[in-house]
Protein backbone atom coordinates (compact mmCIF):
# COMPACT_ATOMS: atom_id res chain seq x y z
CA UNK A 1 40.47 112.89 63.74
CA UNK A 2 41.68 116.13 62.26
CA UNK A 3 45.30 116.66 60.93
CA UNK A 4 48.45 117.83 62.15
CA UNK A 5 48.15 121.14 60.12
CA UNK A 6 44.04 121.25 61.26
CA UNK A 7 44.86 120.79 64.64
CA UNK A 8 47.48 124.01 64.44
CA UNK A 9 44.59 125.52 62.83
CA UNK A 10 42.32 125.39 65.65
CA UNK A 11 45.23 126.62 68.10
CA UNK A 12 45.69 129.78 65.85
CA UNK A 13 41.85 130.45 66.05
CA UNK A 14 41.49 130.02 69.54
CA UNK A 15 44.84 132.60 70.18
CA UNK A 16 43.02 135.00 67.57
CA UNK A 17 39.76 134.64 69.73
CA UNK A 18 41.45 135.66 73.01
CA UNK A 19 39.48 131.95 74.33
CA UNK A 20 42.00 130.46 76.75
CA UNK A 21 39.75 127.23 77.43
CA UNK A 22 39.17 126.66 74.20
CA UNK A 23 43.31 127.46 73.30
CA UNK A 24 44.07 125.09 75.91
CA UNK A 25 41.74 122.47 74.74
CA UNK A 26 43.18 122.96 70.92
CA UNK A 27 46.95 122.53 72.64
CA UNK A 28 45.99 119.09 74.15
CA UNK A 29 44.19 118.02 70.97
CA UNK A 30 47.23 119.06 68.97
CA UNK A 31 49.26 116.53 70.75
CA UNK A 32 46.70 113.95 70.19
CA UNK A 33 47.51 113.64 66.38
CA UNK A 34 51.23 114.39 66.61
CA UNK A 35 53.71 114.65 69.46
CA UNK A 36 56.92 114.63 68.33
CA UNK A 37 59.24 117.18 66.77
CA UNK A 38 59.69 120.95 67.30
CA UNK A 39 55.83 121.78 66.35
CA UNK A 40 54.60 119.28 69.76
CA UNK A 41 57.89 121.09 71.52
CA UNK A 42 56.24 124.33 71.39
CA UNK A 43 52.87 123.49 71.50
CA UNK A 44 54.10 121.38 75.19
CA UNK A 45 56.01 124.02 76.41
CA UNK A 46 52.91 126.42 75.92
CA UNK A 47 50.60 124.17 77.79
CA UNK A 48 53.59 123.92 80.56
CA UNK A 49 52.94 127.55 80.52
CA UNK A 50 49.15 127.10 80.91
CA UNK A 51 49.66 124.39 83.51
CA UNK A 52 51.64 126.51 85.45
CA UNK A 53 49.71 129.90 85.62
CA UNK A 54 46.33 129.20 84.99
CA UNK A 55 46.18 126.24 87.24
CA UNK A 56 49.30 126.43 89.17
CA UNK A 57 49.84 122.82 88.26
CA UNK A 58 53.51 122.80 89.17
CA UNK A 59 53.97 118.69 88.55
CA UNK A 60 52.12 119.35 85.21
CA UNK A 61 54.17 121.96 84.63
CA UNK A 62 57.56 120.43 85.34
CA UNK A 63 56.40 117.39 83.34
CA UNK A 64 54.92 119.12 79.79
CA UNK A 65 58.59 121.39 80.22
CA UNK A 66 61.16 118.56 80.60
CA UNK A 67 59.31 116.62 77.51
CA UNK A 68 59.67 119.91 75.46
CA UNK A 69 63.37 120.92 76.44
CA UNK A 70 64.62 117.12 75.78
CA UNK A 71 62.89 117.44 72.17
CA UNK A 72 66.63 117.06 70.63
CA UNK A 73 66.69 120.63 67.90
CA UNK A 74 63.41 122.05 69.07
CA UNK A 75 63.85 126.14 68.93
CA UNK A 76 62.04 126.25 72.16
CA UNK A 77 64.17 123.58 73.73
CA UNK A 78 66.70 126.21 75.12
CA UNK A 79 63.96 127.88 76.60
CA UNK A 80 61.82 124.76 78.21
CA UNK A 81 64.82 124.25 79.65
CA UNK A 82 65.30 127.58 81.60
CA UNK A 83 61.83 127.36 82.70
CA UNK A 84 62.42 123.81 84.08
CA UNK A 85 65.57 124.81 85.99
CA UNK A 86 63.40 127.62 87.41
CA UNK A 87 60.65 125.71 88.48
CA UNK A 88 62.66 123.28 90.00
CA UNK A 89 65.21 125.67 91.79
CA UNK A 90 61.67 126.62 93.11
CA UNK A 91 61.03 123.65 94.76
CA UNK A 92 64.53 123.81 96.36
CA UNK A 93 66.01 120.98 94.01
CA UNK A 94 68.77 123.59 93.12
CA UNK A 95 71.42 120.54 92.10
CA UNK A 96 69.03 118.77 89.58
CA UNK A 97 68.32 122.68 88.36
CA UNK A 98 72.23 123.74 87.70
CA UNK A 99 71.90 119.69 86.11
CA UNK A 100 69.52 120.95 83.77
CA UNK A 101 70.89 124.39 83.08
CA UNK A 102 74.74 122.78 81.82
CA UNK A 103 72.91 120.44 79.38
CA UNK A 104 72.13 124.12 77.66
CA UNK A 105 76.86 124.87 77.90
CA UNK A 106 77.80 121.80 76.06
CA UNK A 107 81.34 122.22 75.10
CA UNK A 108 81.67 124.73 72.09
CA UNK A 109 78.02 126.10 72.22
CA UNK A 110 77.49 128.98 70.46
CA UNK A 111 76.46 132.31 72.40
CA UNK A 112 72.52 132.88 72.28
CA UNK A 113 70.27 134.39 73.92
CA UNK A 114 69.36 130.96 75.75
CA UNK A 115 72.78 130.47 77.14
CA UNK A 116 73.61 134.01 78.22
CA UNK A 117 70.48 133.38 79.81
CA UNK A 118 71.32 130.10 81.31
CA UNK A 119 74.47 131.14 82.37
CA UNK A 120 73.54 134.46 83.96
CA UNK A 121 71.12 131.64 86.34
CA UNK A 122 73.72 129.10 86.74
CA UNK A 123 76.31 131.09 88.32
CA UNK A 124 73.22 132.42 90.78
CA UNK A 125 72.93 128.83 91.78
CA UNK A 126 76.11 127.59 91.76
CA UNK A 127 76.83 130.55 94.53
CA UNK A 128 73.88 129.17 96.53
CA UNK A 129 74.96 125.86 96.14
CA UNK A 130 78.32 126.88 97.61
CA UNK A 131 80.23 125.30 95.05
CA UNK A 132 83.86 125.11 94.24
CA UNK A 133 85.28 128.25 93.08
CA UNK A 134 86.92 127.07 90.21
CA UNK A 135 83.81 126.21 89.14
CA UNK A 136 82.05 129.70 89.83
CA UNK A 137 84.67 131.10 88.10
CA UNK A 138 84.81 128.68 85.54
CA UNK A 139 81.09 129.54 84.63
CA UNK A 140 81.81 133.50 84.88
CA UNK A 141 84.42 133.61 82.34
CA UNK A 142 82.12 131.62 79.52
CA UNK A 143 79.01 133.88 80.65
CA UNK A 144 80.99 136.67 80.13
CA UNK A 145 82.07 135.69 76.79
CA UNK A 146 79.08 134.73 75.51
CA UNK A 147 77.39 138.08 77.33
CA UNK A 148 80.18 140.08 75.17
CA UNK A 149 79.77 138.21 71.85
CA UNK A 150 76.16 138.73 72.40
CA UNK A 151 76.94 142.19 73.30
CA UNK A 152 79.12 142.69 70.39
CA UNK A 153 76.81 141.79 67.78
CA UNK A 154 74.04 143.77 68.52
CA UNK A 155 73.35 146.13 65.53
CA UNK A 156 70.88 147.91 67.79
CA UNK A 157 72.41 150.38 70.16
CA UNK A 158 69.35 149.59 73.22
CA UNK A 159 70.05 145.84 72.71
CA UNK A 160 73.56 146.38 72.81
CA UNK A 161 73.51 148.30 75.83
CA UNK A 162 70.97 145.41 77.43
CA UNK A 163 73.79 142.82 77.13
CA UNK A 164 76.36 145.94 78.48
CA UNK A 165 74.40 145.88 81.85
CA UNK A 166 74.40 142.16 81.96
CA UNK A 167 78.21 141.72 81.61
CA UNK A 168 78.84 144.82 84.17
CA UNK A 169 76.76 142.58 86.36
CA UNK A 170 78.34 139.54 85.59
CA UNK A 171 82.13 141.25 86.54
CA UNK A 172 80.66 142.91 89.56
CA UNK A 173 79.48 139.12 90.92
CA UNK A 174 82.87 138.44 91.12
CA UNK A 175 83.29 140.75 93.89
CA UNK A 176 86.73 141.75 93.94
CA UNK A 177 88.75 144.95 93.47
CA UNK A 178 89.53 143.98 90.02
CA UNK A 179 85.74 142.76 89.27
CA UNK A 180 84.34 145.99 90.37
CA UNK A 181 86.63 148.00 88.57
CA UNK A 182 85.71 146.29 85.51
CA UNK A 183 81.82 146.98 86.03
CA UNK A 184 82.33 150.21 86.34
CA UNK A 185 84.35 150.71 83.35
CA UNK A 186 81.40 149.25 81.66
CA UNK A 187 79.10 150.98 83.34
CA UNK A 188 80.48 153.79 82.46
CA UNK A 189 80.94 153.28 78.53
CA UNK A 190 76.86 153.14 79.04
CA UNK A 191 76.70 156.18 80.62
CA UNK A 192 79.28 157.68 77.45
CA UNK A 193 77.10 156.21 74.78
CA UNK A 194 73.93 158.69 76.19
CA UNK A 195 70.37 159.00 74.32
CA UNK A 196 71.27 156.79 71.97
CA UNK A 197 70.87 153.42 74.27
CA UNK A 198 67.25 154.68 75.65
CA UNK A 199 66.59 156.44 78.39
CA UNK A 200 66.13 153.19 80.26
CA UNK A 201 69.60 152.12 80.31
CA UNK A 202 70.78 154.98 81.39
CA UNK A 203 69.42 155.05 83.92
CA UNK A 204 70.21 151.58 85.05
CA UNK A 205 73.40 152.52 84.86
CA UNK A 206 73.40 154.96 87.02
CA UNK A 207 71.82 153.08 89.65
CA UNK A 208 74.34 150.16 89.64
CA UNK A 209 77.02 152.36 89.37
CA UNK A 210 75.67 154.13 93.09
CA UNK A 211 74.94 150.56 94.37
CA UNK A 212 78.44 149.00 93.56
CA UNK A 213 80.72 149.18 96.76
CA UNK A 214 83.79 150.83 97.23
């Protein structure tokens, strides 16, 4: 039986040989020797991954992601997470989905990436879901703070302009006067910034600004 730093070994040589049977086979035989911690975490969530596309093992899927995300300071916990949420919003089990997604907000969390993220998905579902508005609105005002802390930080003027779009998309949800006024004010700073945010996000910008009502 090989090690724990073997068995990684073998992963890394199947990714550098482009070999996804034989990557997929080194995954499964990395959790044979040790599955526990934020090494297994990964290596799970990547064979989730596998399950999913290569095989379109959704129950495989669903399984290899929840084990990863509840692996308690994993880095790709966050993330297994999301993709659990998504695959079971997927299967129409939106309330166990917006379950998972607020064990991401506990009280105090920090903004990330992963909970910008999570939020930006919650608030789709808790609009499906028709819930309370307090709580839609509850969930808009912390995924626009954490949008504009992420937003805020960015040393990089195209990242920064990334998380720009996402919180004039997160006021114009909101949908009123007030909402959409805000959106485009953002928008707008986009649009002020110029070359220096990319090309790309420019032009985004310009499109939501024409699609935003009136």
């Amino acid at each position: 039986m090989s090690t724990p730093a073997e068995a990684l070994d073998a992963i890394k040589a199947a990714e550098a040989a482009g070999d996804p049977d034989g990557l997929e086979a080194a995954r499964k035989a990395y959790l044979e020797v040790d599955d526990t911690g934020p090494t297994a975490a990964d290596v799970r969530y990547r064979l989730g991954l596998m399950r999913l596309f290569r095989h379109q093992d959704v129950a495989g899927a669903l399984e290899l992601f929840k084990l990863a995300a509840n692996e308690r300071g994993a880095p790709v916990s966050p993330e297994a997470r999301v993709s659990l949420a998504l695959l079971l919003h997927g299967q129409k089990k939106t309330k166990q989905a917006i379950f998972e997604l607020k064990k991401l907000l506990p009280e105090g969390v920090r903004p990330s990436i992963h909970s910008a993220q999570g939020l930006d998905f919650l608030s789709l579902l808790l609009r499906e879901a028709q819930a309370p508005a307090n709580e839609v609105m509850a969930c808009d005002r912390q995924r626009l703070d954490h949008l504009g802390a992420l937003s805020a930080a960015a040393a990089d003027p195209v990242e920064r302009a990334h998380f720009m779009l996402r919180v004039a998309a997160a006021h114009a949800d909101g949908g009123t006067a007030a909402d959409l006024a805000l959106a485009r004010k953002k928008l707008d700073e986009i649009l002020k910034l110029g070359a220096i945010v990319g090309e790309s996000a420019v032009a985004a910008a310009r499109a939501a600004l024409k699609t935003l009502p009136r």
